[in-house]
Protein backbone atom coordinates (compact mmCIF):
# COMPACT_ATOMS: atom_id res chain seq x y z
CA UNK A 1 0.99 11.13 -16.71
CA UNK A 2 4.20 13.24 -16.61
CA UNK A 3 6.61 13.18 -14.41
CA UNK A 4 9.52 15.08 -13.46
CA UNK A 5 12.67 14.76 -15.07
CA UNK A 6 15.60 15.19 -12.50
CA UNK A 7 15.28 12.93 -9.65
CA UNK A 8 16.91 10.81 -7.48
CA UNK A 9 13.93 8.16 -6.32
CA UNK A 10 11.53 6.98 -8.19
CA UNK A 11 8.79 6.49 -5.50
CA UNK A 12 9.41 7.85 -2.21
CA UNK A 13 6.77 6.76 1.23
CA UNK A 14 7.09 7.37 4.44
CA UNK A 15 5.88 4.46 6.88
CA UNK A 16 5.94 2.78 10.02
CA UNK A 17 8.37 -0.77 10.23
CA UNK A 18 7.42 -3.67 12.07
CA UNK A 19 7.44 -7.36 11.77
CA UNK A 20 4.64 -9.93 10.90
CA UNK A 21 4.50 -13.52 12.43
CA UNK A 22 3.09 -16.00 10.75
CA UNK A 23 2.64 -20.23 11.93
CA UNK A 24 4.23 -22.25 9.09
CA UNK A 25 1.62 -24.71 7.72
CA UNK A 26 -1.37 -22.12 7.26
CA UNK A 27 -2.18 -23.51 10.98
CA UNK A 28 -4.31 -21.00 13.50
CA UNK A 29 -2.21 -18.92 15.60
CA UNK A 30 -3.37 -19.98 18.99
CA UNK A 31 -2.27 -23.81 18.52
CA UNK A 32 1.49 -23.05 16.85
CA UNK A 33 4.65 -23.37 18.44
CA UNK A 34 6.76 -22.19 15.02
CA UNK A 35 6.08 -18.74 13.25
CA UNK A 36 7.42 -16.99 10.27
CA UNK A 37 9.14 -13.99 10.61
CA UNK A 38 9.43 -10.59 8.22
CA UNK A 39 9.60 -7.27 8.39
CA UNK A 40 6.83 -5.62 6.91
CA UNK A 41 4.56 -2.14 6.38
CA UNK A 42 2.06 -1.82 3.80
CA UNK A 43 4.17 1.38 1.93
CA UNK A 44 7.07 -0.73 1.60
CA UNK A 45 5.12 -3.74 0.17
CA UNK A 46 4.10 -1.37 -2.23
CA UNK A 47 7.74 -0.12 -3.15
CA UNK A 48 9.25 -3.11 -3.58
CA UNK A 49 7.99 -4.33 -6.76
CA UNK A 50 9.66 -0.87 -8.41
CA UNK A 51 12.84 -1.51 -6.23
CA UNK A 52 12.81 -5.60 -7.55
CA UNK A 53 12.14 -4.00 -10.98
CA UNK A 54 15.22 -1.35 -10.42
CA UNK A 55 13.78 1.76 -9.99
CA UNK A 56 14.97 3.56 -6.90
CA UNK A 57 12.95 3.94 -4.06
CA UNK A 58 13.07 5.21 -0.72
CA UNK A 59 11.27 4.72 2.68
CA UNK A 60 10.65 7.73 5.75
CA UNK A 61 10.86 5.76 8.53
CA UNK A 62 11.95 5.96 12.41
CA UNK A 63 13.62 3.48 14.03
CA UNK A 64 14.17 2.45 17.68
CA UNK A 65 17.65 3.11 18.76
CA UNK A 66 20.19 0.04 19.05
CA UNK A 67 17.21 -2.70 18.76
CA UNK A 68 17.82 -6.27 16.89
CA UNK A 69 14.74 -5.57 15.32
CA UNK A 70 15.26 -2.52 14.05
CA UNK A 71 18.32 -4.12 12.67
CA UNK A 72 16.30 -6.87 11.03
CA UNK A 73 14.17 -4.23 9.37
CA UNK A 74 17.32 -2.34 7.79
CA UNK A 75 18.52 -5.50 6.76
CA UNK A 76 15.38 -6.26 5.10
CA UNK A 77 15.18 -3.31 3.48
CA UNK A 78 18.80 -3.29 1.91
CA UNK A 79 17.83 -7.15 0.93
CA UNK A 80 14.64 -5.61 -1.51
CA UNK A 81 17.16 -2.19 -2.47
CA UNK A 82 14.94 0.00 -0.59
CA UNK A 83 16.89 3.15 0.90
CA UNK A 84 15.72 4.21 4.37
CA UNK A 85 15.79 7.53 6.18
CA UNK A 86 14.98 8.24 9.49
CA UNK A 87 16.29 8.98 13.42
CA UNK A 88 17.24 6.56 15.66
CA UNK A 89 14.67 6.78 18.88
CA UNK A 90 15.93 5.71 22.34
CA UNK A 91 13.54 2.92 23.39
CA UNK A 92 13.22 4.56 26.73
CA UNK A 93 13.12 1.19 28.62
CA UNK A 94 11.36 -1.94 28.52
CA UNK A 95 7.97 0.00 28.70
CA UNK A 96 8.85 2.66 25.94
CA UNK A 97 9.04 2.35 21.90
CA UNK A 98 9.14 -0.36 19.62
CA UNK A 99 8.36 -2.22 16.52
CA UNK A 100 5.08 -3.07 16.24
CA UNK A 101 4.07 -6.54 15.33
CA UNK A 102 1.74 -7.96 13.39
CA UNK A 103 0.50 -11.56 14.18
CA UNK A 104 -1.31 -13.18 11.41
CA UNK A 105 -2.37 -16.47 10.02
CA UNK A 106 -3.03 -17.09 6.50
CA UNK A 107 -6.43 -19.14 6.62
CA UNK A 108 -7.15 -22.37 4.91
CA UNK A 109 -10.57 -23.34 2.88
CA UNK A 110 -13.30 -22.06 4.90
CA UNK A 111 -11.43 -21.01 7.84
CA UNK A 112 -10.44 -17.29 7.01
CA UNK A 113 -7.22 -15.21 7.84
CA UNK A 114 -6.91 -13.94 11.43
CA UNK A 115 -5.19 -10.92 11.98
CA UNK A 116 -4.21 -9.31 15.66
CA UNK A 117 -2.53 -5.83 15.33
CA UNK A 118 0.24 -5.43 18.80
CA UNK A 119 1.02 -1.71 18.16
CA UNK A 120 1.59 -0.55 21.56
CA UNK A 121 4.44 2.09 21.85
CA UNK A 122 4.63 1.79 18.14
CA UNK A 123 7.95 3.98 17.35
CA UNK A 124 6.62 5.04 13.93
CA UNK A 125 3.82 7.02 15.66
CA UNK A 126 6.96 9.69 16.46
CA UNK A 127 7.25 10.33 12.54
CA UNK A 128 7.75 14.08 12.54
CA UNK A 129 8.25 16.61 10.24
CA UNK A 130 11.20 17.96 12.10
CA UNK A 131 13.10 14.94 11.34
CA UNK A 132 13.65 15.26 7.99
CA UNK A 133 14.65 17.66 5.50
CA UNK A 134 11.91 18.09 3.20
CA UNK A 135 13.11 20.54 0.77
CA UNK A 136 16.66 17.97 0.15
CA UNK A 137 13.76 15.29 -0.47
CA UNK A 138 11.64 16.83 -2.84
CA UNK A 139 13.75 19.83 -4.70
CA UNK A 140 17.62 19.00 -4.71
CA UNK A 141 17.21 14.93 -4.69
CA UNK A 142 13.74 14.76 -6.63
CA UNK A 143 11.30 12.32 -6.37
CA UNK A 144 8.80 11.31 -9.38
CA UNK A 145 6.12 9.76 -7.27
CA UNK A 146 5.10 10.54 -3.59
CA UNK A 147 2.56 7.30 -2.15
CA UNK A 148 0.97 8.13 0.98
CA UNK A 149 -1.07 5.69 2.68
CA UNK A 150 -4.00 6.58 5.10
CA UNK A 151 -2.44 3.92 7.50
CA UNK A 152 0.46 6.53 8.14
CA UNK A 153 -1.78 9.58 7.97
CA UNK A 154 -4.30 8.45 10.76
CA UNK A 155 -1.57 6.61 13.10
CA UNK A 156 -1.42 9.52 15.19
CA UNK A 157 -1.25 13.54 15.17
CA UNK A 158 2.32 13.94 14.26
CA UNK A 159 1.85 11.28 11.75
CA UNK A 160 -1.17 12.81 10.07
CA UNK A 161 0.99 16.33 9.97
CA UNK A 162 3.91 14.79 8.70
CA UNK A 163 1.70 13.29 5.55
CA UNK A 164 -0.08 16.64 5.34
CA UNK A 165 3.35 18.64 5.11
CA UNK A 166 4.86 16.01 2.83
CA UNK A 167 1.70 16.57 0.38
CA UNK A 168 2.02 19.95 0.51
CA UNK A 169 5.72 19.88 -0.23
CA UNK A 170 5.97 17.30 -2.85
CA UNK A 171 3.48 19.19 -4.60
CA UNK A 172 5.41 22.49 -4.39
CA UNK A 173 8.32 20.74 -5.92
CA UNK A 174 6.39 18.93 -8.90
CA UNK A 175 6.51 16.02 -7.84
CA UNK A 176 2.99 13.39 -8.44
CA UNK A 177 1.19 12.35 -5.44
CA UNK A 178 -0.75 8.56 -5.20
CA UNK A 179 -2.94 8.59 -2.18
CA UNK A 180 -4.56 4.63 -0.70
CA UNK A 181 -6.78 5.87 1.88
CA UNK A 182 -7.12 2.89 3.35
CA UNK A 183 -9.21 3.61 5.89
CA UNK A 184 -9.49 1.78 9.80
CA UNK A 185 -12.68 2.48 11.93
CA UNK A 186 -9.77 1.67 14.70
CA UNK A 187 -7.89 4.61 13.98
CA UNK A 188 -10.53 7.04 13.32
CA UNK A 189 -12.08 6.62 16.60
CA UNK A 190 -12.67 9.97 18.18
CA UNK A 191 -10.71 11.61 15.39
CA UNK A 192 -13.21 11.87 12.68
CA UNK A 193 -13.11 15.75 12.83
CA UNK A 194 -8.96 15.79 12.60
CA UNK A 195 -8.47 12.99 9.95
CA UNK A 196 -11.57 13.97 7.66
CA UNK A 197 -9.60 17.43 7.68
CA UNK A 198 -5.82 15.84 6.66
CA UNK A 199 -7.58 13.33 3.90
CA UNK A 200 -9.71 15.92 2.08
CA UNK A 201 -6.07 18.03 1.71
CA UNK A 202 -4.11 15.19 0.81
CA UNK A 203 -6.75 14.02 -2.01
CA UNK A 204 -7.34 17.08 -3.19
CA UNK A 205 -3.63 17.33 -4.10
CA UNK A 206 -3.39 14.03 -5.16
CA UNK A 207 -3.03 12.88 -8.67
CA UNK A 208 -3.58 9.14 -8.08
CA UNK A 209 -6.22 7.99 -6.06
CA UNK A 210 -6.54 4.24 -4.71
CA UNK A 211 -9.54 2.91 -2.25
CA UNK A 212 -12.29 0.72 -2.15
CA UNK A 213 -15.76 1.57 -1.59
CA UNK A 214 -15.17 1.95 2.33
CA UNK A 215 -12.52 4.18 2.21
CA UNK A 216 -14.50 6.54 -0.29
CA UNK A 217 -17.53 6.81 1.70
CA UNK A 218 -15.65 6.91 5.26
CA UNK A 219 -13.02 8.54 4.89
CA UNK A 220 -14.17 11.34 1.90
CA UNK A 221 -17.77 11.02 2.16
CA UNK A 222 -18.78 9.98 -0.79
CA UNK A 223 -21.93 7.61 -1.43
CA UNK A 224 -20.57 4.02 -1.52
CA UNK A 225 -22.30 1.24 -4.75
CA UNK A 226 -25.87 0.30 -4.04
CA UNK A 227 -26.50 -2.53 -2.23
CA UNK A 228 -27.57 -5.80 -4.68
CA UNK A 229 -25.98 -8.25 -6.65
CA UNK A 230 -25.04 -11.62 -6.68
CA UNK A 231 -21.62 -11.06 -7.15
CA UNK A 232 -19.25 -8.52 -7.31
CA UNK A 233 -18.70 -8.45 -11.23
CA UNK A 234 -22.73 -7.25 -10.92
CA UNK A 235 -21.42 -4.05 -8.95
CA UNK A 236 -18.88 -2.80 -11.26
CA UNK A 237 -21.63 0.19 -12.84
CA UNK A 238 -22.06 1.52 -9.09
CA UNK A 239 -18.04 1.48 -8.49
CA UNK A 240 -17.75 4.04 -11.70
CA UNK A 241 -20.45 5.86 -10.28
CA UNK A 242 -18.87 5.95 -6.94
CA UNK A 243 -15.17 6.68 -8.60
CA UNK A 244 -17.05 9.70 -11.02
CA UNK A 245 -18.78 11.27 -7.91
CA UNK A 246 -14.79 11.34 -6.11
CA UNK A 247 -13.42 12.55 -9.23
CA UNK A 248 -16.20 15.44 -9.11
CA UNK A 249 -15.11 16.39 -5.89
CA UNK A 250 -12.05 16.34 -6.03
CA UNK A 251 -10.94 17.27 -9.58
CA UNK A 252 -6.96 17.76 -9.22
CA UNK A 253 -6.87 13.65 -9.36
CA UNK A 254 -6.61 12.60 -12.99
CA UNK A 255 -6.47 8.92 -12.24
CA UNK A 256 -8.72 6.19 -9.58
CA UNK A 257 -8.19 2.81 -8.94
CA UNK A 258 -9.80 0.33 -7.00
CA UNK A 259 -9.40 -3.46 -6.95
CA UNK A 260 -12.49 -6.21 -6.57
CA UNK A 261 -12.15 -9.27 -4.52
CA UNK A 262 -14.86 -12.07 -4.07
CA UNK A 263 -13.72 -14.37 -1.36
CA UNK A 264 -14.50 -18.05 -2.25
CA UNK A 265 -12.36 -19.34 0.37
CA UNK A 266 -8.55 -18.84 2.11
CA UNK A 267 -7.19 -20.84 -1.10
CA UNK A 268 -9.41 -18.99 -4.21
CA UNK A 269 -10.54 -15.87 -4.63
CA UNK A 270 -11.87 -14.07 -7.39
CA UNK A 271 -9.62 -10.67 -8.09
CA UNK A 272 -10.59 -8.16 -10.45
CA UNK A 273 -9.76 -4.50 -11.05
CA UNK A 274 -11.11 -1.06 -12.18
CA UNK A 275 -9.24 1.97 -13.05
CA UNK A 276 -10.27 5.68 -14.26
CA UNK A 277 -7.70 7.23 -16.28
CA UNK A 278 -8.60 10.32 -17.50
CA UNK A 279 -10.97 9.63 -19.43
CA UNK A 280 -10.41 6.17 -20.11
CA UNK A 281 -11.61 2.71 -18.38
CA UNK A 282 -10.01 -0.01 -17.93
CA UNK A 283 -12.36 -2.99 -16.00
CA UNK A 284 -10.69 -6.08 -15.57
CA UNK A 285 -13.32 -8.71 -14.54
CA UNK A 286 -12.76 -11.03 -11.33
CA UNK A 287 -10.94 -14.20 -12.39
CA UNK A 288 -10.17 -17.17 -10.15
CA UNK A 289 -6.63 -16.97 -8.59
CA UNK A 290 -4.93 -19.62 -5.78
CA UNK A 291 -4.22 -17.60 -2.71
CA UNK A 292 -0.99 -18.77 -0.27
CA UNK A 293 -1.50 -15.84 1.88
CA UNK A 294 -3.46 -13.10 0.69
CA UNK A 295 -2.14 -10.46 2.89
CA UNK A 296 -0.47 -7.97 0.24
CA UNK A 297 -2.24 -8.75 -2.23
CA UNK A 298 -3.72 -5.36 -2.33
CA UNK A 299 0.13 -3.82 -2.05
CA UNK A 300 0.76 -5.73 -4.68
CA UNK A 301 -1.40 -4.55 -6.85
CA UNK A 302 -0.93 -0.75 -5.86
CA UNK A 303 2.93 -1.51 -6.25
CA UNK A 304 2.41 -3.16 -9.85
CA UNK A 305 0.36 -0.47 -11.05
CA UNK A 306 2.52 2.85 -9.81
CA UNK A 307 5.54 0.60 -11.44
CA UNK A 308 3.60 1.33 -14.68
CA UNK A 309 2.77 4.52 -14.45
CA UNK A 310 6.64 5.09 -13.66
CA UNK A 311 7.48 3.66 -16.64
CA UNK A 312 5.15 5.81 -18.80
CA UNK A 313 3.25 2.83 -19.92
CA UNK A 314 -1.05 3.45 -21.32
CA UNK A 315 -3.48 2.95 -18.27
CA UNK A 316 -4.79 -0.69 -19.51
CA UNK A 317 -1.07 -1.75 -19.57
CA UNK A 318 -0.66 -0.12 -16.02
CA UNK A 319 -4.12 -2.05 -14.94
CA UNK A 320 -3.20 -5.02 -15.81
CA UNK A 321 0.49 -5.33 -14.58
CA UNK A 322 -1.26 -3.84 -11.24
CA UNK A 323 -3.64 -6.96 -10.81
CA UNK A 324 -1.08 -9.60 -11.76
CA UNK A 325 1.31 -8.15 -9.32
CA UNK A 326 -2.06 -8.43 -6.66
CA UNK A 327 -2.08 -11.93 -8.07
CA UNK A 328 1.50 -12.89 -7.85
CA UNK A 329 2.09 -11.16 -3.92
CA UNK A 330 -0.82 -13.78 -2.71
CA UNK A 331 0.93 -16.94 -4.33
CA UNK A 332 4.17 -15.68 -1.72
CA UNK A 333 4.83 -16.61 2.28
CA UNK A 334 5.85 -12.64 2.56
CA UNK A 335 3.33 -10.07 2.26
CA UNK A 336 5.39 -8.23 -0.26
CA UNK A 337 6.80 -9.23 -4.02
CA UNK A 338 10.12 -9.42 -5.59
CA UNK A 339 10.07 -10.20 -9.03
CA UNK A 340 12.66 -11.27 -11.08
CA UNK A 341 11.44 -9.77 -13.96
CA UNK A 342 8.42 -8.35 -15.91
CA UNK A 343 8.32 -11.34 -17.37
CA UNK A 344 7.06 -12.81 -14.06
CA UNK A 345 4.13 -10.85 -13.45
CA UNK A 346 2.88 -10.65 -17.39
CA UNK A 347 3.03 -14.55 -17.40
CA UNK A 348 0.58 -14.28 -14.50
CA UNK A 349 -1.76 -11.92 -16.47
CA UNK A 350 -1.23 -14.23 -19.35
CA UNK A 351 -2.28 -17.21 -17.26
CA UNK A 352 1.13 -19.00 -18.49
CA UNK A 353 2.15 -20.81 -15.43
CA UNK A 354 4.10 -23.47 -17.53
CA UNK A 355 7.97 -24.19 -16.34
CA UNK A 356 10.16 -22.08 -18.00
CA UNK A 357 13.78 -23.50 -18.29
């Protein structure tokens, strides 16, 4: 994949900040007194394994005016080398914008992950084309790789426009486009009509495209994998079915991904990986991994494989740094990963997990 050859930022997203708190312990929210707490969004987990790595990247963002939070956030994001742009929104009183949070605990054996989304008066829902100058972005600065996220684009009208416009103007300017749908029935509720409009522009300029087989068939329409199977390796013919029937439809994408998880319990999973490049597959079969918290783990591997595509490595290489990021996010207490190095994430994929003095 080529990318453009003057720019500023590597990747650039736009997102909505908030925190996550977690109990310490893997204990159940509802009976702990001490919590864990990040900042967090799903674009930036996937931007900072190119900003651990050194490439620059950059977050679109809104913030609420003169709030310790906020400042937590920016602090955060300077921590992982992440530049931020975006206003600063009066809170309007105790009743008016904030950070959302994001309560979640991280499972143990058989007792799964719990996850309760507080996004009322969410201050990212504001995001809004008018705040940001889109031709300094995308033609003087440069960017090589636009990621949207369906989370961003369904979070409310102005959100939805402000993906649309940022689609249409990255593409104007040459720069590549990665699209996770990642679709939520919650979102979509009575806005079917509007969203199914906004994703079937955004994919159709997209050049990446990353979903699993719900957010093909909800969000783009497209028949799901048959039903059957014991397992999820035994599904892997229906997912290239499923990822040639998108690519039919919406032939400006050159390259699909999609990851597969089989969920043995909180603490193992089984995490595979398929991608369409071109013409080429790449299936990487589900292998065991420990899971710490497995929230991430699908930003991880999204982060691990743009990374590679960055760095103009061959689609199996890109594949396979992708799932060992996946793999090394879930072994973390944050939902995001900072690698020290490369080195770190291949000795995952290598299964290496020997000291190294």
């Amino acid at each position: 994949m080529k990318f453009r050859e003057k720019f500023k930022y590597a990747i650039v997203v736009p997102s909505s900040m908030g925190v996550r708190i977690t109990p310490i312990d893997r204990q159940p929210v509802h009976i702990s007194n001490t919590f864990h707490m990040q900042a967090t969004s799903a674009e930036t987990n996937v931007i900072s394994i190119s900003s651990a790595l050194g490439l620059p990247a950059k977050v679109l963002t809104t913030f609420v005016k003169e709030s310790p939070i906020a400042l937590l956030i920016k602090n955060d994001l300077s921590r992982r080398h992440i530049d931020y742009e975006g206003v600063e929104v009066e809170q309007g009183g105790p009743w008016g914008y904030r950070h959302q949070f994001n309560i979640a605990d991280s499972g143990y054996g058989l007792r799964g992950p719990r996850v309760q989304n507080d996004r009322a008066g969410e201050v990212g829902r504001t995001l809004n084309l008018k705040d940001f100058d889109l031709d300094r972005i995308f033609n003087q600065e440069g960017v090589q790789l636009l990621h949207l996220s369906g989370l961003i684009a369904a979070l409310s009208p102005e959100t939805g426009l402000f993906c649309l416009e940022l689609a249409r103007s990255a593409k104007k300017f040459g720069t590549k486009i990665s699209f996770d749908l990642n679709y939520r029935a919650s979102f979509w509720k009575n806005r079917a009509k509007e969203l199914s409009a906004i994703f079937k522009e955004i994919t159709s300029v997209s050049d990446i495209l990353i979903g699993n087989e719900e957010d093909f068939q909800l969000a783009l329409g497209i028949k799901g994998p048959e039903a059957g199977g014991t397992n999820i390796s035994d599904k892997i013919e229906s997912f290239k079915l499923m990822i040639m029937d998108v690519k039919k439809a919406f032939p400006n994408a050159t390259t699909f991904a999609t990851t597969l998880r089989e969920v043995v319990s909180s603490n193992e999973h089984h995490w595979g990986a398929i991608l369409l490049d071109q013409q080429t597959w790449t299936v990487i079969e589900p292998r065991p991994i420990q899971v710490l918290d497995r929230i991430g783990g699908g930003d991880g591997f999204v982060g691990g494989l743009l990374y590679g595509f960055l760095k103009g490595w061959n689609s199996e290489k890109c594949a396979q740094f992708g799932w060992a990021s996946g793999a090394f996010v879930v072994t973390l207490l944050d939902d995001f990963g900072l690698p020290a190095d490369e080195d770190m994430i291949w000795s995952i994929w290598e299964g290496n997990a020997r000291v190294k003095r």
